[in-house]
N, C-alpha and C. Protein backbone atom coordinates (compact mmCIF):
# COMPACT_ATOMS: atom_id res chain seq x y z
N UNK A 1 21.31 15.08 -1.67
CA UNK A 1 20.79 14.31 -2.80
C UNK A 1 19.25 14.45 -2.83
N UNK A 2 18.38 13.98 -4.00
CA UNK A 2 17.10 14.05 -4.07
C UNK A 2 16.51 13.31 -2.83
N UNK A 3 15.46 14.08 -2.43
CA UNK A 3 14.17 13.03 -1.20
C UNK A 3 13.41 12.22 -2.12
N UNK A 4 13.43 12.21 -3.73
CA UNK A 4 13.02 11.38 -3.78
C UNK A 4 12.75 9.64 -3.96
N UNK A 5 14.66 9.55 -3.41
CA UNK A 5 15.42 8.40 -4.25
C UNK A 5 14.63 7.36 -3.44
N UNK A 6 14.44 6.12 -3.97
CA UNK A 6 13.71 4.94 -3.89
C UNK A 6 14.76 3.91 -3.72
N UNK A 7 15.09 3.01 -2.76
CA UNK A 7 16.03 1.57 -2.80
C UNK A 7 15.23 0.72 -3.71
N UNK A 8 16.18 0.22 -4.61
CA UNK A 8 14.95 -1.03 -5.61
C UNK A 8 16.29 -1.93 -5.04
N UNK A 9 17.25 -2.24 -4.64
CA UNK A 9 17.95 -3.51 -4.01
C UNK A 9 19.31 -3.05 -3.34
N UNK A 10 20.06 -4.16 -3.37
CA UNK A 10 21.30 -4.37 -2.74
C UNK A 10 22.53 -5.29 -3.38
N UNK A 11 23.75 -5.08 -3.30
CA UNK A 11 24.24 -5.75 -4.07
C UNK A 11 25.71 -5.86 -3.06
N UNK A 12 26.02 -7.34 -2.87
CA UNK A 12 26.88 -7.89 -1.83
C UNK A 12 27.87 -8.47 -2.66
N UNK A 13 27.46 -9.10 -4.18
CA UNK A 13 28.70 -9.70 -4.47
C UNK A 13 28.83 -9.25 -5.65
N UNK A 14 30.56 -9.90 -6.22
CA UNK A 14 30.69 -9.43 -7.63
C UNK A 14 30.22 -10.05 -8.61
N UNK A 15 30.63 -9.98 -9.63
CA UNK A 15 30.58 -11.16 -10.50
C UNK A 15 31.51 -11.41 -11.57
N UNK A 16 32.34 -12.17 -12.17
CA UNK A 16 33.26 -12.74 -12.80
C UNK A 16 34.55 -11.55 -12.55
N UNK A 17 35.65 -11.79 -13.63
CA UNK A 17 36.53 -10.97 -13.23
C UNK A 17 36.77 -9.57 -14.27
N UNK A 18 34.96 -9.14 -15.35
CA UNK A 18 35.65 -7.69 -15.67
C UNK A 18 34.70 -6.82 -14.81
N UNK A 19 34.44 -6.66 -13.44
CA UNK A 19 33.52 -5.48 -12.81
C UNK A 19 32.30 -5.70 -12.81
N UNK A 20 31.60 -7.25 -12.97
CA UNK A 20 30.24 -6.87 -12.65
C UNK A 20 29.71 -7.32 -11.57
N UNK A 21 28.69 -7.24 -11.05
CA UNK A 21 27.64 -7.40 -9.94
C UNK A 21 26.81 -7.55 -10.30
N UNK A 22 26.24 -8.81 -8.87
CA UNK A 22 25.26 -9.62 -8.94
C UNK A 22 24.34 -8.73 -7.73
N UNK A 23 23.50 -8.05 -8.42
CA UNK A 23 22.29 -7.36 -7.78
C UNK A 23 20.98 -8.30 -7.02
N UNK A 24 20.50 -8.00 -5.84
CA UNK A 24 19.80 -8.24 -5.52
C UNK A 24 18.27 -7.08 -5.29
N UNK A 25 17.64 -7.45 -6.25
CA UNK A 25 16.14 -6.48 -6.18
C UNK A 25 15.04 -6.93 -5.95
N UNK A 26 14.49 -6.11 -5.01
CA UNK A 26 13.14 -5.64 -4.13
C UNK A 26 12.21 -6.26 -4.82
N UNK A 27 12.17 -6.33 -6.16
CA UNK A 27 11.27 -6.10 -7.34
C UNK A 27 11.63 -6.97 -8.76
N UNK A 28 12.36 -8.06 -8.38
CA UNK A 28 12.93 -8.70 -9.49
C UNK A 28 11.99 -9.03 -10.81
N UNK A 29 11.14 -9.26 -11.21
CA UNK A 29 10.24 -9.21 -11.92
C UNK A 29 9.78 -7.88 -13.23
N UNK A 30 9.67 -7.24 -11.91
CA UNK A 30 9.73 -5.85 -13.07
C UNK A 30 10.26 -4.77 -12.15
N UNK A 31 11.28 -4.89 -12.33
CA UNK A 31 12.15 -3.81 -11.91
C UNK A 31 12.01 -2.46 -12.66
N UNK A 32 12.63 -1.31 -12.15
CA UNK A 32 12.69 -0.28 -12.65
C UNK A 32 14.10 0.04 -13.44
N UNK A 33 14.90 -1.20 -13.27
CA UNK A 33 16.12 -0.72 -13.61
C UNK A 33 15.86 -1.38 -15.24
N UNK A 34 15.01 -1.86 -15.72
CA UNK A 34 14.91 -2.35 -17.11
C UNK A 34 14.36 -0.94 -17.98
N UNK A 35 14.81 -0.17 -16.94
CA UNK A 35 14.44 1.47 -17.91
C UNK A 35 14.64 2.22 -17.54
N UNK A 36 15.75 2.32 -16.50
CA UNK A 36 16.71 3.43 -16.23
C UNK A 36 17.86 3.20 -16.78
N UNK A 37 18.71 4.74 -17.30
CA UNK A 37 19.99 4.54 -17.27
C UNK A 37 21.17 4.18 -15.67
N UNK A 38 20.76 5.50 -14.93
CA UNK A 38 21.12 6.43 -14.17
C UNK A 38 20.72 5.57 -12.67
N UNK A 39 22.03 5.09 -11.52
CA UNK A 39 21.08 4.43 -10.58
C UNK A 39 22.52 5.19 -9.01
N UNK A 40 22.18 5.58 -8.29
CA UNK A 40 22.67 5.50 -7.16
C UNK A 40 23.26 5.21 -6.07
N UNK A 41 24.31 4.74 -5.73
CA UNK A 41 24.72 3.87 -5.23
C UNK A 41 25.55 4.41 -3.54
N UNK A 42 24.70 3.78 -2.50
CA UNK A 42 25.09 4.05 -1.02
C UNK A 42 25.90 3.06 -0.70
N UNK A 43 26.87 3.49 0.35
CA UNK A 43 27.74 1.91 0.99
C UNK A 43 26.69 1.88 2.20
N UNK A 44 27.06 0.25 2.26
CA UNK A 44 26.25 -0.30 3.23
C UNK A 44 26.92 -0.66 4.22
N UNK A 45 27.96 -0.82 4.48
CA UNK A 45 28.80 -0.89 5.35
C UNK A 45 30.35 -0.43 5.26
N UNK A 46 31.01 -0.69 6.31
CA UNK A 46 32.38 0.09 6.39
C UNK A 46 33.39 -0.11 4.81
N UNK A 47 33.43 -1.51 4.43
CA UNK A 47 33.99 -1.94 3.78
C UNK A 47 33.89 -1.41 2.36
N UNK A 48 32.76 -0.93 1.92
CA UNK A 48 32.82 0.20 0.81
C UNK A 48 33.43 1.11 0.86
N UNK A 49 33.86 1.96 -0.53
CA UNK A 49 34.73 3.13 -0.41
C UNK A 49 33.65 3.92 -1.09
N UNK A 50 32.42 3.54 -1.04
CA UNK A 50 31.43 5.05 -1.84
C UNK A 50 31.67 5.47 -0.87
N UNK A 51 30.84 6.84 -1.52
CA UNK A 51 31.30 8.14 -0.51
C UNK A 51 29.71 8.27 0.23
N UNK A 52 29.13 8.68 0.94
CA UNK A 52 27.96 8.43 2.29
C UNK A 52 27.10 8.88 1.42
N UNK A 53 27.28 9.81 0.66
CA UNK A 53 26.51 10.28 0.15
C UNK A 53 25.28 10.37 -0.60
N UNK A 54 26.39 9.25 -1.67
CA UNK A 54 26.06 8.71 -2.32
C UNK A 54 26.91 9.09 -3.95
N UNK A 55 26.58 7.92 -4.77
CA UNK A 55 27.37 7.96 -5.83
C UNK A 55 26.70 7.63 -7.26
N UNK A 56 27.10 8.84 -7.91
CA UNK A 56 26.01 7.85 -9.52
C UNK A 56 26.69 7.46 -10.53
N UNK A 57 26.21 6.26 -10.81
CA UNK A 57 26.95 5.47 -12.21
C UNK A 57 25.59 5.11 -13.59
N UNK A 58 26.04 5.07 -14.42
CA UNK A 58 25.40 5.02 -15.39
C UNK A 58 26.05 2.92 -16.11
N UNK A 59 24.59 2.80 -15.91
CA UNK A 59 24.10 1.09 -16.50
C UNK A 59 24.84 0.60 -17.95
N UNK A 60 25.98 0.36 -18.36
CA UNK A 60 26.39 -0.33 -19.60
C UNK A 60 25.49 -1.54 -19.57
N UNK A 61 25.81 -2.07 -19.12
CA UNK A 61 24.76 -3.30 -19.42
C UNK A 61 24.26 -4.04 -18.32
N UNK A 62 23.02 -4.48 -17.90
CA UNK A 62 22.57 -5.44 -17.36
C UNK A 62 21.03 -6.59 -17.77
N UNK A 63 21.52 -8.11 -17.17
CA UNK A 63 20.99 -8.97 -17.82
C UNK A 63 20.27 -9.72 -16.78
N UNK A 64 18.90 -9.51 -17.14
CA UNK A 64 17.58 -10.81 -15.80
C UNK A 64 17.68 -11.89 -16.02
N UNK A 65 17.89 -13.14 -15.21
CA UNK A 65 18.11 -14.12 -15.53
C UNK A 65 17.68 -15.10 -14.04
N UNK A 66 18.66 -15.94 -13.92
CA UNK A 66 18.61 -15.94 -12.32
C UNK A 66 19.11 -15.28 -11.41
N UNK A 67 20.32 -14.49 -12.42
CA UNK A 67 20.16 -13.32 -11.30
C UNK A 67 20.58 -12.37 -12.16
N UNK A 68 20.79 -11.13 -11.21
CA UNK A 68 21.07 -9.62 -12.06
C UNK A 68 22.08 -9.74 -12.02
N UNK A 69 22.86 -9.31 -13.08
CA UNK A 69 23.89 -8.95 -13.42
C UNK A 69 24.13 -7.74 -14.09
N UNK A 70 24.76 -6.83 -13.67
CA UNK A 70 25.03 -5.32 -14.03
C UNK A 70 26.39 -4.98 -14.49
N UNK A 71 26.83 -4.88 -15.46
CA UNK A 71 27.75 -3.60 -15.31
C UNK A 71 27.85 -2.16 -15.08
N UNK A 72 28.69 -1.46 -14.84
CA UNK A 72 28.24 -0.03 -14.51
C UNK A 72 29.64 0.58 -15.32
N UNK A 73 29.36 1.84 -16.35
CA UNK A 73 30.52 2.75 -16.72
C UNK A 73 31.51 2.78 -15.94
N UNK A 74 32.90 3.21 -15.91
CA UNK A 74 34.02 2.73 -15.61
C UNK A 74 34.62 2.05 -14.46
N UNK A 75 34.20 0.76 -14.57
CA UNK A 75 33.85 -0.10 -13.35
C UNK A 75 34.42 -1.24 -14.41
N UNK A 76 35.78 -1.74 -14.78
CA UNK A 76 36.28 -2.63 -15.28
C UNK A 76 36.89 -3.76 -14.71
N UNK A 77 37.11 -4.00 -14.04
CA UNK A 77 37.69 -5.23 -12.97
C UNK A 77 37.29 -5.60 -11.74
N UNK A 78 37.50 -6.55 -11.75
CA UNK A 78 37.14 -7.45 -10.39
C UNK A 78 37.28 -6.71 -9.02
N UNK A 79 38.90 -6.32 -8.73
CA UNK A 79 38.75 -5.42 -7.68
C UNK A 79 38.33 -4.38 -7.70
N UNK A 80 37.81 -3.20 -8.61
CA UNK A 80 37.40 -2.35 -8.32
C UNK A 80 35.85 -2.08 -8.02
N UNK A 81 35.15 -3.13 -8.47
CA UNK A 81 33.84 -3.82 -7.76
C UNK A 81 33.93 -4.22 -6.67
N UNK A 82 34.54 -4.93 -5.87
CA UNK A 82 34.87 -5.07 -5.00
C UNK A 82 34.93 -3.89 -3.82
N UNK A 83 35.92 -3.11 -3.97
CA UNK A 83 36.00 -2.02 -3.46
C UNK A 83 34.00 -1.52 -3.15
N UNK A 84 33.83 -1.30 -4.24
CA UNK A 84 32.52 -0.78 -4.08
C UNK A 84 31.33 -1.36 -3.11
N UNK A 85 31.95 -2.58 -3.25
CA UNK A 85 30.76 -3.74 -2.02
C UNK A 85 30.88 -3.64 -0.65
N UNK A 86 29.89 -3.83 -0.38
CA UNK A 86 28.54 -3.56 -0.32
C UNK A 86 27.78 -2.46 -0.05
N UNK A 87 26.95 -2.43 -0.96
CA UNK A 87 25.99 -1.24 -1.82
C UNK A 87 24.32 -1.52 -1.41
N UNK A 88 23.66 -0.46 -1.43
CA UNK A 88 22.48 -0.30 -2.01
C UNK A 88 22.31 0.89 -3.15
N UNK A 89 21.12 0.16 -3.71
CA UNK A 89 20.66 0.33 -4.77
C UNK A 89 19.68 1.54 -4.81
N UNK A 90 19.85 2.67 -5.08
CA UNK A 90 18.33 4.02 -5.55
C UNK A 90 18.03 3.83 -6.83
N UNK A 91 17.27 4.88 -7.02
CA UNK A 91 16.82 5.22 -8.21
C UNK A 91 15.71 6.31 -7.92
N UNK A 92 16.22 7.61 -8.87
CA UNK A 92 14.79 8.61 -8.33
C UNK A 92 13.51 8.56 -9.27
N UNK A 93 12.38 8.51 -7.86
CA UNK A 93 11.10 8.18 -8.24
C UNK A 93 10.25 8.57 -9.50
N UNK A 94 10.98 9.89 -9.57
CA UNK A 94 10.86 10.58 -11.12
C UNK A 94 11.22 10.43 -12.13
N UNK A 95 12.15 8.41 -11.85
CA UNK A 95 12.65 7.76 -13.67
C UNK A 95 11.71 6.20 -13.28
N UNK A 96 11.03 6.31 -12.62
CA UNK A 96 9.86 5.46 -12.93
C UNK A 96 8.98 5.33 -14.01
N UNK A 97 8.54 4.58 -14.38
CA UNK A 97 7.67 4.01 -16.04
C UNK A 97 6.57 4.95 -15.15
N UNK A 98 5.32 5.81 -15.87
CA UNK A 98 4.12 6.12 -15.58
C UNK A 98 3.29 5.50 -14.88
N UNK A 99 2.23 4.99 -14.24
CA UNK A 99 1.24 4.31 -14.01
C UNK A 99 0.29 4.58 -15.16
N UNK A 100 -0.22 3.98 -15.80
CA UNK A 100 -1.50 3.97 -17.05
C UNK A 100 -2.79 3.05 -16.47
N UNK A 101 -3.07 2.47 -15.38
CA UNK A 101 -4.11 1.87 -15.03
C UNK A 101 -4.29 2.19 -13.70
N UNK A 102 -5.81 2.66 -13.45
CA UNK A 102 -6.15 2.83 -13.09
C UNK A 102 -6.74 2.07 -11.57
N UNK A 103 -5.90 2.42 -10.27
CA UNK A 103 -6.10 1.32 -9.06
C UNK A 103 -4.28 0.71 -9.25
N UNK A 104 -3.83 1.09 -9.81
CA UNK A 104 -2.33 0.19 -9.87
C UNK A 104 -1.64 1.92 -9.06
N UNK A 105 -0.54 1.07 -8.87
CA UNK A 105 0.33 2.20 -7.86
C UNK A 105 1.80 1.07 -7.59
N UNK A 106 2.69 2.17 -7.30
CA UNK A 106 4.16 1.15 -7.12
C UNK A 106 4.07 0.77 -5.42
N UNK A 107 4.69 -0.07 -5.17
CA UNK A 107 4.95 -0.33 -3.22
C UNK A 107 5.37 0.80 -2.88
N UNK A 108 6.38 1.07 -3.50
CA UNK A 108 7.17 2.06 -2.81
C UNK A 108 6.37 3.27 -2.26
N UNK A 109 5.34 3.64 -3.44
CA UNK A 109 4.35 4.87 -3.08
C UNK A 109 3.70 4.99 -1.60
N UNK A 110 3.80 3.80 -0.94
CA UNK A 110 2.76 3.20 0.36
C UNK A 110 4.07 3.67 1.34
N UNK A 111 5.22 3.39 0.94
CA UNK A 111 6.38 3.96 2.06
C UNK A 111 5.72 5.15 3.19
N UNK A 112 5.86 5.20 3.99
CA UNK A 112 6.04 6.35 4.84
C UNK A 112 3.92 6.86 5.04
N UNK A 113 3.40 5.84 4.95
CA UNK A 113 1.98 5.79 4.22
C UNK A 113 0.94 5.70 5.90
N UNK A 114 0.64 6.22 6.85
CA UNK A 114 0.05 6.01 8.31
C UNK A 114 -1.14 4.83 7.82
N UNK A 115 -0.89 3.75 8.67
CA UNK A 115 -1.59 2.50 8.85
C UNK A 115 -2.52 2.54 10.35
N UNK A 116 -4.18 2.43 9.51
CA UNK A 116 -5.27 2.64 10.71
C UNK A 116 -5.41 1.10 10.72
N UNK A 117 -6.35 0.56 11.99
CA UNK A 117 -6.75 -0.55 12.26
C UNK A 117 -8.49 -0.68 11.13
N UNK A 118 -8.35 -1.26 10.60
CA UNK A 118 -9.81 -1.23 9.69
C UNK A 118 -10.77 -1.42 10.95
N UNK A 119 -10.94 -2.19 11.25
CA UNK A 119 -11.96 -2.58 12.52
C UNK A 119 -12.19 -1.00 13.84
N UNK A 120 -11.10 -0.36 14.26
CA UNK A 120 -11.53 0.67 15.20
C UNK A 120 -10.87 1.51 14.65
N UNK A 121 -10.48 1.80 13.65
CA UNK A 121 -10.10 2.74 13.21
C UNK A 121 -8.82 3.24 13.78
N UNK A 122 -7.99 2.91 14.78
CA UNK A 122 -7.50 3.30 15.39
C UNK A 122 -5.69 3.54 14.70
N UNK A 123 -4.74 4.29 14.69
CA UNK A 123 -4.00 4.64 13.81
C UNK A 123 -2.96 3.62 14.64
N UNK A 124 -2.24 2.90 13.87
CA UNK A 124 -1.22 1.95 14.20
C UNK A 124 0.19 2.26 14.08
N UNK A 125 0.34 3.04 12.99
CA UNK A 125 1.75 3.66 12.92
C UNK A 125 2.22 3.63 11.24
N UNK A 126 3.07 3.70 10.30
CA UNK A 126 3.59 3.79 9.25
C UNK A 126 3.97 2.92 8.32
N UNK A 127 3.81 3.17 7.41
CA UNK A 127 4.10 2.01 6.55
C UNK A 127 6.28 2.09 6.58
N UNK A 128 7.52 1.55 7.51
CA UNK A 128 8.45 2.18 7.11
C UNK A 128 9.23 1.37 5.62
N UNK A 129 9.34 0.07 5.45
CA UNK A 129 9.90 -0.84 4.68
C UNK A 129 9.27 -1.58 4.08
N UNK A 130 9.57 -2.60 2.69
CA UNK A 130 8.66 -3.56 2.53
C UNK A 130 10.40 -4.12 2.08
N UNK A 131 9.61 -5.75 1.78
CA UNK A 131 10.35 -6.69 1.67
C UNK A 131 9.74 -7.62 0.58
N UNK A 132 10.62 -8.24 0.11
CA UNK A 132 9.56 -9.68 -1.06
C UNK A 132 10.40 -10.78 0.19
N UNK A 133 9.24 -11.60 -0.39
CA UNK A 133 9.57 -13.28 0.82
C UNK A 133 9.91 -14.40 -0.40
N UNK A 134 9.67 -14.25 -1.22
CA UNK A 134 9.87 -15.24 -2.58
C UNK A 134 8.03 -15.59 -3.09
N UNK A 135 7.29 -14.96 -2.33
CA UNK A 135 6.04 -15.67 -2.66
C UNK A 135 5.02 -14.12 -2.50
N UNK A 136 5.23 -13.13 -1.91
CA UNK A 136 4.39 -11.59 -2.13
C UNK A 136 5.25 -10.63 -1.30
N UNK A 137 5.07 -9.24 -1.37
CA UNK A 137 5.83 -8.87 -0.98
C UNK A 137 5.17 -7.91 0.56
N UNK A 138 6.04 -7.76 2.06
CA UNK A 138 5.94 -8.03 3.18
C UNK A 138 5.68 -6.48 3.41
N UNK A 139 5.05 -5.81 4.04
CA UNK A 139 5.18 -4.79 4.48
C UNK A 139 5.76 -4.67 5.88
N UNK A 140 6.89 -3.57 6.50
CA UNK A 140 7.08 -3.34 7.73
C UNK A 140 6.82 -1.98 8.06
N UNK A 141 5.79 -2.15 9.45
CA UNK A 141 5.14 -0.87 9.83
C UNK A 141 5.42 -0.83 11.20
N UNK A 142 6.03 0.45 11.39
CA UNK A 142 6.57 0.76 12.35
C UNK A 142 5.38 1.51 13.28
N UNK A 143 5.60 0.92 14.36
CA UNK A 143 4.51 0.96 15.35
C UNK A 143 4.39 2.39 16.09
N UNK A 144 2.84 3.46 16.31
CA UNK A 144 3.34 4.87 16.81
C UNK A 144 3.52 4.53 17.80
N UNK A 145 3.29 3.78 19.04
CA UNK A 145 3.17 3.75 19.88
C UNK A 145 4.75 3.28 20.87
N UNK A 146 5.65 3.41 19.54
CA UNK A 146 7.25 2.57 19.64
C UNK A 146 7.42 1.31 20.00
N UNK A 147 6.35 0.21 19.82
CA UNK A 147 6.30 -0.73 20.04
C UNK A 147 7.15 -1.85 18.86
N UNK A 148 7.11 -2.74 18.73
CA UNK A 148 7.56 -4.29 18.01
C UNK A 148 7.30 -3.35 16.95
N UNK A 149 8.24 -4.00 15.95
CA UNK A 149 7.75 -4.00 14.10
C UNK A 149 6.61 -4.69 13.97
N UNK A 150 5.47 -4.50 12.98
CA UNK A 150 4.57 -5.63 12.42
C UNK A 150 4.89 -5.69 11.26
N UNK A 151 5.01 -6.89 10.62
CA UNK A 151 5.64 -7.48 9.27
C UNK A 151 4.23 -7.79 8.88
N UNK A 152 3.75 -7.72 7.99
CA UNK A 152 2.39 -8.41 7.43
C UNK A 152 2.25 -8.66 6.09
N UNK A 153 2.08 -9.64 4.97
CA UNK A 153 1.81 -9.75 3.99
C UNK A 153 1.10 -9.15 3.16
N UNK A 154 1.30 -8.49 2.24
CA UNK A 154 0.63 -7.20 1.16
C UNK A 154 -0.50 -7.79 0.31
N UNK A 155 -1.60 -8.72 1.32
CA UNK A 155 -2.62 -9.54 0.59
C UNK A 155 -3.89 -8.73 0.96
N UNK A 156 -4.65 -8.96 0.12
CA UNK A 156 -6.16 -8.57 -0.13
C UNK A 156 -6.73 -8.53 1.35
N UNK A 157 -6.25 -9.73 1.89
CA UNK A 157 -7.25 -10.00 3.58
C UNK A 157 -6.84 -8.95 4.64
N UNK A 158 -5.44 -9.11 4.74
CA UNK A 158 -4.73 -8.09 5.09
C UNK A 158 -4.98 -6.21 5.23
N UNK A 159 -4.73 -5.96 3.96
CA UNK A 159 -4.59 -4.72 3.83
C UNK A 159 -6.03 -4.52 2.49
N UNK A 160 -7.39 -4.28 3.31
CA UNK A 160 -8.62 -4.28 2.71
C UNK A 160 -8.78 -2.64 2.03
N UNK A 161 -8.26 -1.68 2.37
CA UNK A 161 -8.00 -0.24 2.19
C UNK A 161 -6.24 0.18 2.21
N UNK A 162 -6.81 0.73 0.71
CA UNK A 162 -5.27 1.09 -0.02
C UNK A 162 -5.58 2.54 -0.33
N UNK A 163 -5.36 4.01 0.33
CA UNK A 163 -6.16 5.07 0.12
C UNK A 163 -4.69 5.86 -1.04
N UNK A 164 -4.04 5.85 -1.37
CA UNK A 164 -2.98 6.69 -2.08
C UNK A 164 -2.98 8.01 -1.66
N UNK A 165 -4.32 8.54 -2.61
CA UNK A 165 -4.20 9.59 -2.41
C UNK A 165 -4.28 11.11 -1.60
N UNK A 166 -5.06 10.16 -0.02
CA UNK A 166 -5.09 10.68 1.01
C UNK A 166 -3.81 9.53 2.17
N UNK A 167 -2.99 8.99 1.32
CA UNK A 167 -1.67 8.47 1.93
C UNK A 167 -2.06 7.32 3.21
N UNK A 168 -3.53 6.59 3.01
CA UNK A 168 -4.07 5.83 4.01
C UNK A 168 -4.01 4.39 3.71
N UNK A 169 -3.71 3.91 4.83
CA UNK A 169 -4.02 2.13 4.66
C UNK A 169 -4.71 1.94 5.71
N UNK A 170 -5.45 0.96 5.44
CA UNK A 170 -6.18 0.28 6.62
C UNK A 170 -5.52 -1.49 6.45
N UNK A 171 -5.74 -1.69 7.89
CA UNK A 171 -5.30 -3.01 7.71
C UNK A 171 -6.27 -3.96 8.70
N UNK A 172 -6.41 -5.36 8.63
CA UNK A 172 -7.15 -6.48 9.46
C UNK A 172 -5.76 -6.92 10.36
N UNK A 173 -5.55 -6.63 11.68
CA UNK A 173 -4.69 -7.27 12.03
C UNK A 173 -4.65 -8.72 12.45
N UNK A 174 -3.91 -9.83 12.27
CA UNK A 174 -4.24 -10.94 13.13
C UNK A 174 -5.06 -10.96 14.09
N UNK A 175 -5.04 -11.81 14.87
CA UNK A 175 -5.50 -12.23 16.28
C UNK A 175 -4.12 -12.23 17.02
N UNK A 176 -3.18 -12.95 16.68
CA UNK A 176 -2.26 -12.89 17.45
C UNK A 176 -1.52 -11.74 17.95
N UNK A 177 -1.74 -10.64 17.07
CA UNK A 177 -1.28 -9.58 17.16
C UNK A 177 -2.13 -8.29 18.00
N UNK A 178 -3.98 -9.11 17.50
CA UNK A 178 -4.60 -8.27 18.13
C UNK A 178 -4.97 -8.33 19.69
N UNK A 179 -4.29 -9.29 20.12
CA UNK A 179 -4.29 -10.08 21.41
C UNK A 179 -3.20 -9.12 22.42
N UNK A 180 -2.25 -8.44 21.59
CA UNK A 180 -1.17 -8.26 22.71
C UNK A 180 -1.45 -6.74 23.76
């Protein structure tokens, strides 16, 4: 499949009884799926019958609300959604809306992104995951040194250098962290 597919969520349950699902996204706000057709779908555990691969379905309808709700092309009943659960969610990076402003960039772009210490410069390890908490969304950077995850909040204090296009972050680490 493409390297360039992107997870925008996950989806654990169904919803009513003609085939839809209640999506959970990375990005609920402005998702990417409010302008894709075309979305990807991995099992997440045993209990799915996608295939490893992965699987593509095309969006009949879905509605933002309190939560997502999706249908997907021939996906008509309750159990056959079912079957499909539990899923994550792609989408390739190349059916993303443009960027038009200038200093804006998606999270996802920071994925896989080497994180220096702002203060000694010293290289900390990768940007591998991010997460939303309900209040900003979390970065997890996997440590070179194979140490602990650091989870850190995607705030201004935080992460003072955002380089894109030489694939750099700098970050302020705690104290607590810079202690160990």
């Amino acid at each position: 499949m493409n390297d360039d597919l992107i997870e925008v969520g996950q989806c654990h349950k169904p919803h009513g009884i003609k085939g839809g699902f209640s999506f959970s996204l990375a990005a609920h706000d402005e998702s990417v799926l409010q302008h894709v057709k075309t979305i990807l779908l991995f099992p997440k555990g045993p209990s799915s019958t996608l295939c490893a691969s992965g699987v593509e379905y095309t969006i009949e309808q879905i509605s933002f609300g309190n939560k997502v709700i999706v249908y997907l092309d021939g996906i008509s009943t309750r159990n056959q959604a079912e079957e499909l659960i539990p899923f994550v969610i792609k989408v390739s990076r190349s059916d993303f809306a443009p960027i038009t402003a200038d200093g804006e960039f998606y999270i996802a772009d920071l994925l896989h992104t080497k994180v220096f210490d702002h203060l000694s410069g010293k290289e900390i390890g990768v940007i591998s995951s991010f997460y939303e908490n309900n209040a900003q969304t979390v970065f997890v950077i996997q440590n070179s040194s194979g140490g602990e995850l650091i989870e850190l909040p995607f705030v201004d204090h935080f992460f003072p250098v955002v380089d894109l296009d030489n694939k750099r972050v700098e970050i302020l680490l705690p104290e607590i962290i810079n202690d160990k």
